[in-house]
PDB file of N, CA and C in Angstrom:
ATOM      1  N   UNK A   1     119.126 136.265 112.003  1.00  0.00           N
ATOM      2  CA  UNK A   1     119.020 137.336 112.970  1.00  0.00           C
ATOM      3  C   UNK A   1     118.791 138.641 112.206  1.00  0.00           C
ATOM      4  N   UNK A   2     118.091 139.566 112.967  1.00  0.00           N
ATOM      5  CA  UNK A   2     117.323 140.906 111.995  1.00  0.00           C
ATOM      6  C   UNK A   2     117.463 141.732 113.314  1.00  0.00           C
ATOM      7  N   UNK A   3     118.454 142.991 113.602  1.00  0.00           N
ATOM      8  CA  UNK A   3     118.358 144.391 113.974  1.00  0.00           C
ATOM      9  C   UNK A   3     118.141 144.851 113.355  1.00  0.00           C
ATOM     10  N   UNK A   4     117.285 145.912 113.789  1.00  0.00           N
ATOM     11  CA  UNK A   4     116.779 147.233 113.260  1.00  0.00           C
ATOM     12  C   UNK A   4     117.263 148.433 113.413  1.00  0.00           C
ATOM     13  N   UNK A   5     117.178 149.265 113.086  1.00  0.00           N
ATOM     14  CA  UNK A   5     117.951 150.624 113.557  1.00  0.00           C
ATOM     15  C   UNK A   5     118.051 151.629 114.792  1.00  0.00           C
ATOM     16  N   UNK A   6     119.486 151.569 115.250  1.00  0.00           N
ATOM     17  CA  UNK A   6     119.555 152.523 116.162  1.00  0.00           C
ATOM     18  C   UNK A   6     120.112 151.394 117.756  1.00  0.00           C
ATOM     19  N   UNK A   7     119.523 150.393 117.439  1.00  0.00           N
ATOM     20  CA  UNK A   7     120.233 149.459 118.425  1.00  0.00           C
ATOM     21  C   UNK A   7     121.481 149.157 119.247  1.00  0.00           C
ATOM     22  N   UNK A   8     121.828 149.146 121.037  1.00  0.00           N
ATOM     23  CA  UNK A   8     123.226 149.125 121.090  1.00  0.00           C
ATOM     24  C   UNK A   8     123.091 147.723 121.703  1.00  0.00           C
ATOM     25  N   UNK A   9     123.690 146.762 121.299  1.00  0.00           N
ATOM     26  CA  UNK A   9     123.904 145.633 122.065  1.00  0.00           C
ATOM     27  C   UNK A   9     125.801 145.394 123.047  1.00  0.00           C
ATOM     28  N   UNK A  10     125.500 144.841 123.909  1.00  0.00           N
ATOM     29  CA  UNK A  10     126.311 144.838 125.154  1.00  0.00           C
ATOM     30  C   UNK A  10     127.995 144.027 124.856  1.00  0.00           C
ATOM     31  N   UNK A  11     128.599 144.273 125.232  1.00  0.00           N
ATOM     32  CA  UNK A  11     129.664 143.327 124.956  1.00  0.00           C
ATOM     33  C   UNK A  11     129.130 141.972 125.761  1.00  0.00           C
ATOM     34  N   UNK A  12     129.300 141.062 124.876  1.00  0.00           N
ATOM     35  CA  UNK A  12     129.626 139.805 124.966  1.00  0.00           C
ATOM     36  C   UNK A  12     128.245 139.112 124.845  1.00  0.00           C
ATOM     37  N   UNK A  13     126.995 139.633 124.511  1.00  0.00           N
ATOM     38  CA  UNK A  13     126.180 139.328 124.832  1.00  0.00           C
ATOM     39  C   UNK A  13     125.564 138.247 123.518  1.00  0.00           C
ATOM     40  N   UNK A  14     125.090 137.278 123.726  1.00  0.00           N
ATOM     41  CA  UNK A  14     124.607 136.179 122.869  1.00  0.00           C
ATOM     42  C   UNK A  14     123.392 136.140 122.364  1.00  0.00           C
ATOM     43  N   UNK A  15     123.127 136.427 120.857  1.00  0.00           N
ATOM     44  CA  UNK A  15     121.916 136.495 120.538  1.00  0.00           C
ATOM     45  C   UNK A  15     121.626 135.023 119.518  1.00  0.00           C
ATOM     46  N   UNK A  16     120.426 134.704 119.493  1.00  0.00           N
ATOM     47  CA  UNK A  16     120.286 133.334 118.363  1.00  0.00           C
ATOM     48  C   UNK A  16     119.784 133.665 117.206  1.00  0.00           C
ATOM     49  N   UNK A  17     120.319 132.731 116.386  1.00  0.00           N
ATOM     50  CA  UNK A  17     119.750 132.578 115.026  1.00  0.00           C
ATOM     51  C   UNK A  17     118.418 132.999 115.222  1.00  0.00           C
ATOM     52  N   UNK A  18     117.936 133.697 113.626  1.00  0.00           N
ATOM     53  CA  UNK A  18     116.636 133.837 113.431  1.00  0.00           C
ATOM     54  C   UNK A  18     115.860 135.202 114.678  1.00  0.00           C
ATOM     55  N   UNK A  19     116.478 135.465 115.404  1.00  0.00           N
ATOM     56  CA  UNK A  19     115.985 136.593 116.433  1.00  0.00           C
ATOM     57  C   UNK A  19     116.083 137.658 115.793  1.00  0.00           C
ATOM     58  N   UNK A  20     114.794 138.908 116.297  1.00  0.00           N
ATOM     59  CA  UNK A  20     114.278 139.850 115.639  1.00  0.00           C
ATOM     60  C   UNK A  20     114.817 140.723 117.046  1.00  0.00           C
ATOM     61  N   UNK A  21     115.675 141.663 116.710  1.00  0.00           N
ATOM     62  CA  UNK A  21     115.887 142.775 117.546  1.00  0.00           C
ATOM     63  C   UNK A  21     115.060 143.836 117.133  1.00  0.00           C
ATOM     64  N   UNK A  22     114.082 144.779 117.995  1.00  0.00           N
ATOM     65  CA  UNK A  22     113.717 146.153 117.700  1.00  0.00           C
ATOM     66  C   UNK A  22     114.077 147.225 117.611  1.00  0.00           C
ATOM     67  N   UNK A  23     113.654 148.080 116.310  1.00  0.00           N
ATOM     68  CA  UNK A  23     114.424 149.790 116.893  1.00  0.00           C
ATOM     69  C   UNK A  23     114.629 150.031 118.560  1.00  0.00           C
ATOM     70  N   UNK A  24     115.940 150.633 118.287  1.00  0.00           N
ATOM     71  CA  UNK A  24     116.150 151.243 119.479  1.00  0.00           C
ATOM     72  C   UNK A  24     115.934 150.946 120.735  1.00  0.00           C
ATOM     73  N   UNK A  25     115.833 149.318 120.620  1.00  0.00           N
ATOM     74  CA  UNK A  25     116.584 148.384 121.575  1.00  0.00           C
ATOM     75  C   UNK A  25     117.623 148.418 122.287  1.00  0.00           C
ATOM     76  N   UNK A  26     117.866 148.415 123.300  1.00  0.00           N
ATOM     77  CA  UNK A  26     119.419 148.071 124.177  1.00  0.00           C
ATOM     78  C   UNK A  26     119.163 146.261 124.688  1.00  0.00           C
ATOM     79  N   UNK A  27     120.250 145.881 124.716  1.00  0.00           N
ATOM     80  CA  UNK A  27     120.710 144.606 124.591  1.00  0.00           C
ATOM     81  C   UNK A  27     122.064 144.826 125.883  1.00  0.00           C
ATOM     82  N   UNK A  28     121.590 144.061 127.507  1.00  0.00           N
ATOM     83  CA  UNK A  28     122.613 144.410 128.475  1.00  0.00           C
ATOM     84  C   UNK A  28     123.926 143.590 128.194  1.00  0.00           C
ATOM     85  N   UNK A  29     124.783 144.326 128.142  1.00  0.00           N
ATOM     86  CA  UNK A  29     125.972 143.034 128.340  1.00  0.00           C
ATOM     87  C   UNK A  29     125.744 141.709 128.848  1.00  0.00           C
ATOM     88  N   UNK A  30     126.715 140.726 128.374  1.00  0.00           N
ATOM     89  CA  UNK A  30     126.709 139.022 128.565  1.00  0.00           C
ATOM     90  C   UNK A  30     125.212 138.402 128.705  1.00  0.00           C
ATOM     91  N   UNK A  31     124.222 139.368 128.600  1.00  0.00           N
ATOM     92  CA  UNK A  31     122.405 138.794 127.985  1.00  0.00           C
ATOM     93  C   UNK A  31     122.878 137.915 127.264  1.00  0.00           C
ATOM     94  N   UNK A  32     121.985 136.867 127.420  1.00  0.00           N
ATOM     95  CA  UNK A  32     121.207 135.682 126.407  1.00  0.00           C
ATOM     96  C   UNK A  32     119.566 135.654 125.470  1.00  0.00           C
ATOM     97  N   UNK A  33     120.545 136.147 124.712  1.00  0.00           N
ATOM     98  CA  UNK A  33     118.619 136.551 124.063  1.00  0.00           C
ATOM     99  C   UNK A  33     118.268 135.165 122.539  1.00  0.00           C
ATOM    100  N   UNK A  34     117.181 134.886 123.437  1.00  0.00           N
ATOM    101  CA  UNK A  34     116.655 133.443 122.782  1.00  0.00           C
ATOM    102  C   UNK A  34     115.023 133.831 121.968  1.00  0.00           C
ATOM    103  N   UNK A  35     114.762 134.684 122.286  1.00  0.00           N
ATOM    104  CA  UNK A  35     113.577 135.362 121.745  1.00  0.00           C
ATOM    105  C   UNK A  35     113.209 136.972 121.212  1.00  0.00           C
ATOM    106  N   UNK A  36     112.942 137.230 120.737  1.00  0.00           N
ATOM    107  CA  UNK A  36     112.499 138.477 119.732  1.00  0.00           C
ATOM    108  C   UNK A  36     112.098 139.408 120.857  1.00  0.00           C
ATOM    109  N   UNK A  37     112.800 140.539 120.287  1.00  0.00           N
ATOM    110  CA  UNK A  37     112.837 142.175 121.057  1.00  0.00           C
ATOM    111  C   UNK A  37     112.244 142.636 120.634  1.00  0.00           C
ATOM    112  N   UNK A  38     111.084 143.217 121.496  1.00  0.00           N
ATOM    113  CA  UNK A  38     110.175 144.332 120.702  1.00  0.00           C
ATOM    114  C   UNK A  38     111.231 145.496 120.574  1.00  0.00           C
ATOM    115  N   UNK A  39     110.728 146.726 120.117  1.00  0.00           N
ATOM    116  CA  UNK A  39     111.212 147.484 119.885  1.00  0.00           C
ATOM    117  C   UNK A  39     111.211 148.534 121.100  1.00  0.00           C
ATOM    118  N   UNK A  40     111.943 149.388 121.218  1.00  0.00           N
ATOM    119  CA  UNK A  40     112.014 150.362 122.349  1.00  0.00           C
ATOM    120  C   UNK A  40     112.040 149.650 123.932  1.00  0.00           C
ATOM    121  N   UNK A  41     113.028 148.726 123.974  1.00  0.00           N
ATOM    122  CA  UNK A  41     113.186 147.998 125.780  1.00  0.00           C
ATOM    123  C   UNK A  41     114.427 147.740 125.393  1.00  0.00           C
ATOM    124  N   UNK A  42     115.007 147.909 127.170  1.00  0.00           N
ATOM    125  CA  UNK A  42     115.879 147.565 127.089  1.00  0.00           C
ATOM    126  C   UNK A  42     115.991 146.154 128.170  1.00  0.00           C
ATOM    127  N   UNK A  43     116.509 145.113 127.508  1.00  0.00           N
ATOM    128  CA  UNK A  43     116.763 143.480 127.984  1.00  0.00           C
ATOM    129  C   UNK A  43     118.350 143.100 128.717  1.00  0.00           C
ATOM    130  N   UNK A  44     117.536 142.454 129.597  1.00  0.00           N
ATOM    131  CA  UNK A  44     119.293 142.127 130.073  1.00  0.00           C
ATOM    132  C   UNK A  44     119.056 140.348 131.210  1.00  0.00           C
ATOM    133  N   UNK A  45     120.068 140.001 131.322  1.00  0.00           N
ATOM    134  CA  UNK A  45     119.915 138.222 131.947  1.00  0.00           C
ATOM    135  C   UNK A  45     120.236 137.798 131.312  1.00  0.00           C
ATOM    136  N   UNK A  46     120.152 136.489 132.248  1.00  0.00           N
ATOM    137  CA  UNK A  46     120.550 135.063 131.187  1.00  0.00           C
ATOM    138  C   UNK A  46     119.188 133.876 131.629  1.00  0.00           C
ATOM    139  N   UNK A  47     118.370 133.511 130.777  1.00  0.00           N
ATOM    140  CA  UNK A  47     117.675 134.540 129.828  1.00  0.00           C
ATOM    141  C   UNK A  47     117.795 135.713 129.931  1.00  0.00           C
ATOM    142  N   UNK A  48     117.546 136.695 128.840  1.00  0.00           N
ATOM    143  CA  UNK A  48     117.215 137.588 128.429  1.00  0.00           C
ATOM    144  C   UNK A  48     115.804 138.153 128.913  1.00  0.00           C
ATOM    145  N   UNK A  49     115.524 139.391 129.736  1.00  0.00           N
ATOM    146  CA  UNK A  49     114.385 139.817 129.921  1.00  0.00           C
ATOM    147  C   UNK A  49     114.273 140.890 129.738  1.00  0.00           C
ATOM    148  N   UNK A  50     113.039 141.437 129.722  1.00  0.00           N
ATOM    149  CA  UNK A  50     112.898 142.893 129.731  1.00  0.00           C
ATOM    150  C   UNK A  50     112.979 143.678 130.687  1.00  0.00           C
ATOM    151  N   UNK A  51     113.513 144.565 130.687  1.00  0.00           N
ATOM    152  CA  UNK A  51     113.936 145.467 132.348  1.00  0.00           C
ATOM    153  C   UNK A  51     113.274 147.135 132.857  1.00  0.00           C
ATOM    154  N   UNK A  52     113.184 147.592 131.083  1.00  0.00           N
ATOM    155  CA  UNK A  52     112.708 148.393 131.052  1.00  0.00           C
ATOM    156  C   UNK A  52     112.384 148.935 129.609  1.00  0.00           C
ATOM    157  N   UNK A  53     111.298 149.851 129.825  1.00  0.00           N
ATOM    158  CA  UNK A  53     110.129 149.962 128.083  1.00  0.00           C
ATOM    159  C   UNK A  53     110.786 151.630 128.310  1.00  0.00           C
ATOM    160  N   UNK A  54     110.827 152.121 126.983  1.00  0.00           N
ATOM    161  CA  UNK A  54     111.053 153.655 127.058  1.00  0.00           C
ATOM    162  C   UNK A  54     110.218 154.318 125.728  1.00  0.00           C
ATOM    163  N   UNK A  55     110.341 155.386 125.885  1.00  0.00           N
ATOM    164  CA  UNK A  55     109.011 155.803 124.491  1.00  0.00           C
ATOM    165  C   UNK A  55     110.030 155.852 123.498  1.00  0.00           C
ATOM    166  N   UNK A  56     109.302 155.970 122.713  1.00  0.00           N
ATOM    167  CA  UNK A  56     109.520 156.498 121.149  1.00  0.00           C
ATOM    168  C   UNK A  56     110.622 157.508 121.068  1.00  0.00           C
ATOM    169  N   UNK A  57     110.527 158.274 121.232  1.00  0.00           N
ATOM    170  CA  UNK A  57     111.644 159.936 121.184  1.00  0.00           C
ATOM    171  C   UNK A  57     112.930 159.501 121.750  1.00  0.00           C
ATOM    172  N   UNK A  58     112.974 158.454 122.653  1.00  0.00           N
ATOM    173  CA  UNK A  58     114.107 158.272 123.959  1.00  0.00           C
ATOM    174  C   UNK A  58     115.084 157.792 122.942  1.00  0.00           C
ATOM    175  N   UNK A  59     116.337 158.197 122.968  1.00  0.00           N
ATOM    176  CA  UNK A  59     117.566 157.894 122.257  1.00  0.00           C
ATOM    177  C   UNK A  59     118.588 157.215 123.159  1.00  0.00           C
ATOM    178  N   UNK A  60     119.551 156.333 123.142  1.00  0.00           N
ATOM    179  CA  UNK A  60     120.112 155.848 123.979  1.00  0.00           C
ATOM    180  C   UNK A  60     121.195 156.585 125.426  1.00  0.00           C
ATOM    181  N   UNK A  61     121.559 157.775 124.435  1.00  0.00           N
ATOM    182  CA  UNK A  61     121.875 158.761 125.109  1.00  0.00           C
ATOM    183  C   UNK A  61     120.734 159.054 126.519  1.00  0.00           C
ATOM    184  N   UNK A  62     119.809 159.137 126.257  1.00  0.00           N
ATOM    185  CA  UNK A  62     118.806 159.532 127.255  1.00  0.00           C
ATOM    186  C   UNK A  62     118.760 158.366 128.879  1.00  0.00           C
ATOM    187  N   UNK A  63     119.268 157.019 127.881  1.00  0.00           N
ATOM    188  CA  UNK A  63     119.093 156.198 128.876  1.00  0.00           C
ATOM    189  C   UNK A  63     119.823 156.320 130.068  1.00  0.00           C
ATOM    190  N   UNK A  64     121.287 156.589 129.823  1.00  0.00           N
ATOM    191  CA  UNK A  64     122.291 156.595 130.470  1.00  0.00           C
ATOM    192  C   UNK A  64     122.120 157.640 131.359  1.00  0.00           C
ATOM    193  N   UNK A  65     122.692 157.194 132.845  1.00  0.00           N
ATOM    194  CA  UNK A  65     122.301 158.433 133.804  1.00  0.00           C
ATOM    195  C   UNK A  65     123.563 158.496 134.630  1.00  0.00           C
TER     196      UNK A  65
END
């Protein structure tokens, strides 16, 4: 498994061997992530999906509303 920087992943959430998390990724709580995160989305399910893409500049702070 490979995160990259800046990443918050969720409590409890299950990632697999060998999976590539992206910068500044969010990872939703109790997600199942079985496949590689691009960078800048944030994923959530079981599977694991993408829910939402955010740009470049967006810091996690930003996400939260």
């Amino acid at each position: 498994m490979r995160i990259d920087e800046g990443c918050a992943i969720g409590a409890g959430a299950t990632i697999a061997d060998g999976v590539h998390i992206g910068a500044w990724s969010v990872i939703g709580p109790g997600a199942a992530v079985s496949d590689d995160v691009p960078a800048h989305v944030t994923v959530a399910g079981i599977p694991a999906r993408i829910i939402q893409r955010h740009g470049r500049g967006m810091r996690h702070s930003a996400l939260v509303s």
